[in-house]
N, C-alpha and C. Protein backbone atom coordinates (compact mmCIF):
# COMPACT_ATOMS: atom_id res chain seq x y z
N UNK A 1 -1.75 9.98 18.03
CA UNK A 1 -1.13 8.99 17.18
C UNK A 1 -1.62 9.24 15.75
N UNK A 2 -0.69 9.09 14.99
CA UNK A 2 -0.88 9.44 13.35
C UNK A 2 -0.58 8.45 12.59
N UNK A 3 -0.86 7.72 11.18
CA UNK A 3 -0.49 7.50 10.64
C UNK A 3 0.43 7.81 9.47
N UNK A 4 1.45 7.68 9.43
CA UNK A 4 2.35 8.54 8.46
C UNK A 4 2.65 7.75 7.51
N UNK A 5 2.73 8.66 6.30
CA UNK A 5 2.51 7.76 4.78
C UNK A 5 3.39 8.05 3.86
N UNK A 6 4.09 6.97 3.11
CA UNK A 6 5.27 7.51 2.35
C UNK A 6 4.42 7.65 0.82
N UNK A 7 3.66 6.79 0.51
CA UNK A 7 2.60 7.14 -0.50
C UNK A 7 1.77 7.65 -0.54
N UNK A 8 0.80 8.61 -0.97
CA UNK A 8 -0.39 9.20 -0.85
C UNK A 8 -1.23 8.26 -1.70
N UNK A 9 -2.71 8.69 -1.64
CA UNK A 9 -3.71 8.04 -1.86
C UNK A 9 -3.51 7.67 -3.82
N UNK A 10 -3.40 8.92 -3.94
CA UNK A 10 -3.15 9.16 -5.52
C UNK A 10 -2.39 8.15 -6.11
N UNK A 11 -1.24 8.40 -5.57
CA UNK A 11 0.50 7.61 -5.65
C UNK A 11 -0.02 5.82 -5.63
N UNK A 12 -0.85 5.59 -4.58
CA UNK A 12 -1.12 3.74 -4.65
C UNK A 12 -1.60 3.43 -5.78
N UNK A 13 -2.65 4.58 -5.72
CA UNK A 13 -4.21 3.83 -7.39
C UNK A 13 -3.02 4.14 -8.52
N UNK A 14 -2.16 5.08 -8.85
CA UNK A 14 -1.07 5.05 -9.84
C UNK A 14 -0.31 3.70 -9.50
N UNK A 15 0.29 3.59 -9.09
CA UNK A 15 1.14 2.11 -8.48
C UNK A 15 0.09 1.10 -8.86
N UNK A 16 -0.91 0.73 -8.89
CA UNK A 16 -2.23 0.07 -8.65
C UNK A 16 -2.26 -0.21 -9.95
N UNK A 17 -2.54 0.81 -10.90
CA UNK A 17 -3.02 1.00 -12.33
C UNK A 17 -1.96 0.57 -13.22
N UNK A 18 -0.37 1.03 -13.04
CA UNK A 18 0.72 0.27 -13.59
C UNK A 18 1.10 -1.12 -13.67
N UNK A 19 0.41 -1.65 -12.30
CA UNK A 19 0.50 -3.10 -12.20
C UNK A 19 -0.48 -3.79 -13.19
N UNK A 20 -1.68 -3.24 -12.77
CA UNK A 20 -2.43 -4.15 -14.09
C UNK A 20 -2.62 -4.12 -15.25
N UNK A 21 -2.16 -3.02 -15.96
CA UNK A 21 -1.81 -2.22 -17.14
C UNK A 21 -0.58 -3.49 -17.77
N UNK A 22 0.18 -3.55 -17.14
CA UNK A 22 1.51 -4.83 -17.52
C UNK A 22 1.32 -5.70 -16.89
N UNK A 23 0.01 -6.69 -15.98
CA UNK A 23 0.22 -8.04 -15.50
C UNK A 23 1.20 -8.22 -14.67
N UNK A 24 1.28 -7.07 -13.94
CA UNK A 24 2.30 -7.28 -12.98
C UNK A 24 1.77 -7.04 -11.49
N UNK A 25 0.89 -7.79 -10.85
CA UNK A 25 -0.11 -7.59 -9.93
C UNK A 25 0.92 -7.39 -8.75
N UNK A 26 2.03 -7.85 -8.21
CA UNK A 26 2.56 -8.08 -7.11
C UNK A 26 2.99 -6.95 -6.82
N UNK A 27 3.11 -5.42 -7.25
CA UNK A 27 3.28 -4.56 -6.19
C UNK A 27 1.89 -3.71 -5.90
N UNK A 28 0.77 -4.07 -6.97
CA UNK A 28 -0.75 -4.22 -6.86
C UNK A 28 -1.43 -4.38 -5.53
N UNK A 29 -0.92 -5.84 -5.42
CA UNK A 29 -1.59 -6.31 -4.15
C UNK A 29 -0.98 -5.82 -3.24
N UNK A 30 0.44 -5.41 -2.91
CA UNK A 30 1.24 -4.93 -1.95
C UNK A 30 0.46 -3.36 -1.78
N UNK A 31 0.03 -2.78 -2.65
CA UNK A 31 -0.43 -1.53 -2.72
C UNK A 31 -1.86 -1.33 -1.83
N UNK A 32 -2.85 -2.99 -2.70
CA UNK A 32 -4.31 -3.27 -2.06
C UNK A 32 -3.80 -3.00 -0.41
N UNK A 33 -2.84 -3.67 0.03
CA UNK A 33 -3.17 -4.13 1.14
C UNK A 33 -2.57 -2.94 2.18
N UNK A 34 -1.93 -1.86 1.90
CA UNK A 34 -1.36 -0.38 2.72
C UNK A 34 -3.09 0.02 2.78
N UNK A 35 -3.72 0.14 1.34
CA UNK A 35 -5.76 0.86 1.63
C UNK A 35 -5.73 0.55 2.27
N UNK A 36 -5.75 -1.30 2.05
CA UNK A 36 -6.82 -1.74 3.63
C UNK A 36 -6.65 -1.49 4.86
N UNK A 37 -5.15 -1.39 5.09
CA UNK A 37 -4.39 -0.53 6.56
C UNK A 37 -4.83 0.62 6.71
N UNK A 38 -4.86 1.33 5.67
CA UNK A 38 -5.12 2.81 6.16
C UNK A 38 -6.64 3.00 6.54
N UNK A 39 -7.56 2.03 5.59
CA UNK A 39 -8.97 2.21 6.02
C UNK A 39 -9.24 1.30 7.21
N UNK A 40 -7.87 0.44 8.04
CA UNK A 40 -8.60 -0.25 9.14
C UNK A 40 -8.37 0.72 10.08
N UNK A 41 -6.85 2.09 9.78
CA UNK A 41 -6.40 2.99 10.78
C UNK A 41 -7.31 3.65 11.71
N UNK A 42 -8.19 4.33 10.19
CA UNK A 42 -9.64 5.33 10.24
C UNK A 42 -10.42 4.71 11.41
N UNK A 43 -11.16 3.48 10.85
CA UNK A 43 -11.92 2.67 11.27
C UNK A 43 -11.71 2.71 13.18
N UNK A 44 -10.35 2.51 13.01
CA UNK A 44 -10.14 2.44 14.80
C UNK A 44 -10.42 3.62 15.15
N UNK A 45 -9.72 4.74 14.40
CA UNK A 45 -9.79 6.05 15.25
C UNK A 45 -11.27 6.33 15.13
N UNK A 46 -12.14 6.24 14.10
CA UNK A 46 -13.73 6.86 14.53
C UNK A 46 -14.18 6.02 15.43
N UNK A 47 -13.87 4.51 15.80
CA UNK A 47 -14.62 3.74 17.29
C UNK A 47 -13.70 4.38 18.17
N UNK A 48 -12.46 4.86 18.58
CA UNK A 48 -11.91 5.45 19.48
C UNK A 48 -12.50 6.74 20.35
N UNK A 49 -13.08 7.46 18.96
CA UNK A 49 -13.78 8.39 19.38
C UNK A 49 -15.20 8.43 20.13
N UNK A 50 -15.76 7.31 20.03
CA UNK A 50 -17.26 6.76 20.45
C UNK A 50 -16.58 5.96 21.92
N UNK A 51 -15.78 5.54 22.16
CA UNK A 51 -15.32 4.78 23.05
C UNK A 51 -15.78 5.11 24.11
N UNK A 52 -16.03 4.13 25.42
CA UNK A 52 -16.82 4.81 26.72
C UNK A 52 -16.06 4.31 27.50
N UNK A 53 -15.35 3.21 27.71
CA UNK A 53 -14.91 2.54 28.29
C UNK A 53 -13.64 2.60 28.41
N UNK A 54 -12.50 2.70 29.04
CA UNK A 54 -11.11 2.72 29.08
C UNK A 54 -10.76 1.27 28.45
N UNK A 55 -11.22 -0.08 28.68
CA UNK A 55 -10.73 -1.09 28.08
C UNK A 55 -11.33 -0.94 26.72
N UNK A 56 -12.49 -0.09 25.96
CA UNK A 56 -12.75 0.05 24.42
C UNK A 56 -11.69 1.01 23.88
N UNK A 57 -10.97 2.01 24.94
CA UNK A 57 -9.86 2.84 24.44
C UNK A 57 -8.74 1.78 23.98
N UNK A 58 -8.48 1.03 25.26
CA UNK A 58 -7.19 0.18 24.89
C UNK A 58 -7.24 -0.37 23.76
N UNK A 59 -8.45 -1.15 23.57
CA UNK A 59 -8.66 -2.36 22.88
C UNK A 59 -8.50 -1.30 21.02
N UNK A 60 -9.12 -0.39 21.28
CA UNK A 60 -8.52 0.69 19.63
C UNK A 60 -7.01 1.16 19.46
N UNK A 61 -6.76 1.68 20.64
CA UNK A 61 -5.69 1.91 20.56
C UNK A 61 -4.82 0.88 20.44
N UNK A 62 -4.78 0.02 20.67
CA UNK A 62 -3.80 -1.55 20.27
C UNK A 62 -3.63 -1.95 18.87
N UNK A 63 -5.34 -1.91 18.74
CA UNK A 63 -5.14 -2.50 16.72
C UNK A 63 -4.62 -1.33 16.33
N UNK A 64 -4.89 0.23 16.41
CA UNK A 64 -4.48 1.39 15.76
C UNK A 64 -2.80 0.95 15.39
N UNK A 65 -2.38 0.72 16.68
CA UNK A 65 -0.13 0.97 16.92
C UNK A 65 -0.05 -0.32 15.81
N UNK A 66 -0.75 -1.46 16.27
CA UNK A 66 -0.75 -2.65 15.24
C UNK A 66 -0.67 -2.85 13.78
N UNK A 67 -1.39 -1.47 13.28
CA UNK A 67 -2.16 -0.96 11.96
C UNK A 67 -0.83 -0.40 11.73
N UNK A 68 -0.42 0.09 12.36
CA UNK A 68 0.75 1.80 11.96
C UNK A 68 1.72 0.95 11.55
N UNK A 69 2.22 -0.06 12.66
CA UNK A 69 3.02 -1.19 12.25
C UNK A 69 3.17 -1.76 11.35
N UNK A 70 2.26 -2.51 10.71
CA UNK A 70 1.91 -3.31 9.67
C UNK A 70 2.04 -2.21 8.25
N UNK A 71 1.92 -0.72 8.56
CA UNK A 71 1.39 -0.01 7.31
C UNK A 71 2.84 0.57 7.18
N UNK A 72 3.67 0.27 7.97
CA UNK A 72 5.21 0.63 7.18
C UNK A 72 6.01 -0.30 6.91
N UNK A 73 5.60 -1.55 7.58
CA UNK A 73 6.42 -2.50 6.57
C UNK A 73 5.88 -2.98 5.24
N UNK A 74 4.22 -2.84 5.16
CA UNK A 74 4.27 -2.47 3.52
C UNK A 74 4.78 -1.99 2.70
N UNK A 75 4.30 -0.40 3.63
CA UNK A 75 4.83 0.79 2.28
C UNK A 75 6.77 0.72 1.84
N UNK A 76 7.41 0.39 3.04
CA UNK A 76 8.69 0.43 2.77
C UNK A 76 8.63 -0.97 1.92
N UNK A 77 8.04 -2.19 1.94
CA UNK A 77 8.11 -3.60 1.01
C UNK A 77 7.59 -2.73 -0.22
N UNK A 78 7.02 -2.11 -0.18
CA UNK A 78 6.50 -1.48 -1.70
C UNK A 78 7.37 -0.44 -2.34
N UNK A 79 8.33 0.37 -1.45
CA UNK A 79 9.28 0.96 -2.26
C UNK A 79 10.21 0.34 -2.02
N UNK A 80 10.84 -0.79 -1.74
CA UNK A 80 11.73 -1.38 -2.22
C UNK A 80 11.27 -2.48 -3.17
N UNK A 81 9.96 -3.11 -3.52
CA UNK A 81 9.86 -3.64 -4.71
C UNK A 81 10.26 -2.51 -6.01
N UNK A 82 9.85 -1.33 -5.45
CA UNK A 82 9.08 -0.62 -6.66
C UNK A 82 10.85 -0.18 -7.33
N UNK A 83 11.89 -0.36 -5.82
CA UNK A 83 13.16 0.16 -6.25
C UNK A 83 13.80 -0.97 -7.06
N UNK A 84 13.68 -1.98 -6.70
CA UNK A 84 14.12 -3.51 -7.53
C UNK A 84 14.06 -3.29 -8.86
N UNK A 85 12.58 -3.44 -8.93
CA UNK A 85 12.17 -3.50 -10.16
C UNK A 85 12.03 -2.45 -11.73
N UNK A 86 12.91 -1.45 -10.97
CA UNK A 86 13.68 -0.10 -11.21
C UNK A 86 12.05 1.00 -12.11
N UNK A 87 11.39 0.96 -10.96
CA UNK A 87 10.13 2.24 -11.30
C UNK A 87 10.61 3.38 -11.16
N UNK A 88 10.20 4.30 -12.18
CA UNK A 88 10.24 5.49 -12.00
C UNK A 88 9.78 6.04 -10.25
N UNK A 89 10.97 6.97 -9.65
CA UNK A 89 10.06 7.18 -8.70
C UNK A 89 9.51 8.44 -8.43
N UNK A 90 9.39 9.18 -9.66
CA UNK A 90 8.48 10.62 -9.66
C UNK A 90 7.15 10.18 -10.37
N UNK A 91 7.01 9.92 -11.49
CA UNK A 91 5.76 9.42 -11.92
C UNK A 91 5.45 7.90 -11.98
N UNK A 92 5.50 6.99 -10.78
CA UNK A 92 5.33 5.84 -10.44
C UNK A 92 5.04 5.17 -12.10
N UNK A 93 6.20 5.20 -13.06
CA UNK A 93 5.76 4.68 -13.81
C UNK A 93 6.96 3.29 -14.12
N UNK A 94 5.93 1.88 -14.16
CA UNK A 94 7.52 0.75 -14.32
C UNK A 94 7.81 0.61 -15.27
N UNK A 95 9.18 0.31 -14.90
CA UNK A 95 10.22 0.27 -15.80
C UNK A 95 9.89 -0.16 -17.00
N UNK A 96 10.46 0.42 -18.13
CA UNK A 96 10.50 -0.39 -19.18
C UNK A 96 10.86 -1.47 -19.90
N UNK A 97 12.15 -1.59 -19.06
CA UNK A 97 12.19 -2.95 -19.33
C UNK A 97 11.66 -4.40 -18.37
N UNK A 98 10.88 -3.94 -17.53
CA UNK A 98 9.64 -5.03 -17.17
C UNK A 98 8.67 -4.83 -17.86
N UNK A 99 8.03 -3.42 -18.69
CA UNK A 99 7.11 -3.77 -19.36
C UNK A 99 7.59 -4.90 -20.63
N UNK A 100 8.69 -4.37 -21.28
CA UNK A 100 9.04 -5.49 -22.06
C UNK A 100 8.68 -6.76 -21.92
N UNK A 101 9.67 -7.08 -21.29
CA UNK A 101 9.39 -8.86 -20.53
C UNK A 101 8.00 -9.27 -20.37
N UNK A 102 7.34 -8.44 -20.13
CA UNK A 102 5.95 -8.19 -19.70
C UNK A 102 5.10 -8.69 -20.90
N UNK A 103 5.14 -8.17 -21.74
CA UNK A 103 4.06 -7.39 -23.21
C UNK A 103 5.16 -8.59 -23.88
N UNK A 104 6.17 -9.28 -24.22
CA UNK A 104 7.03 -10.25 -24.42
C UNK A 104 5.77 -11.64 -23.80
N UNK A 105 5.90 -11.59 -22.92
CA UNK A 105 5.09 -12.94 -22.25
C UNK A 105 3.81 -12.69 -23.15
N UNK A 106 3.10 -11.51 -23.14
CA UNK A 106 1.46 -12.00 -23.37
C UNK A 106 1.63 -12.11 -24.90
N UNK A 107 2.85 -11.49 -25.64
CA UNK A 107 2.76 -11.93 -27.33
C UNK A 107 3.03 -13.71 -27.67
N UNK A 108 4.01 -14.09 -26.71
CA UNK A 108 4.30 -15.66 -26.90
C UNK A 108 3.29 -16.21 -26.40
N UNK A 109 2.45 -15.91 -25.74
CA UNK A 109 1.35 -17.21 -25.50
C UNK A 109 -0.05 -16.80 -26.34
């Protein structure tokens, strides 16, 4: 079992860095939360590997399919925010005209 990734590691902290760069945290946190999937993926597979027990296999292997689950309806919620909100999708860079609106808000207040 694999985890398969439409973003690479690089690609999130870029996605990551655009968001807070323009106050635009919400595909940020959508981004935080694929890491934390991918580092709970790991996490199962190195106790999988220590496993002694056929019910410590199950019991990894369950959260693992659970994890895989959860880590593509992120990443696909994250490229379809990222498509909404019309980001570049070679150099994950957003749009300009959300930075506008953006850099617009923090001059009026």
């Amino acid at each position: 079992m694999s985890l398969e990734t439409k973003f690479s590691d690089a690609q999130l902290r870029r996605i990551n860095l655009q968001s807070i760069l323009y106050l635009c945290s919400c595909p940020s946190q959508v981004g935080m939360q694929i890491d934390s999937l991918r580092k709970l993926y790991d996490y199962q597979a190195n106790c999988a590997d220590r496993s002694r027990t056929e019910l410590q296999n199950q019991v990894h292997q369950r959260i693992a399919e659970a994890t895989i689950a959860a880590h593509q309806i992120m990443e696909d919620c994250l490229l379809e925010v990222m498509q909404m909100e019309g980001w570049d999708p070679v150099t994950l860079e957003m749009s300009e005209g959300l930075r506008t609106v953006l850099e617009q808000e923090i001059n009026d207040n």
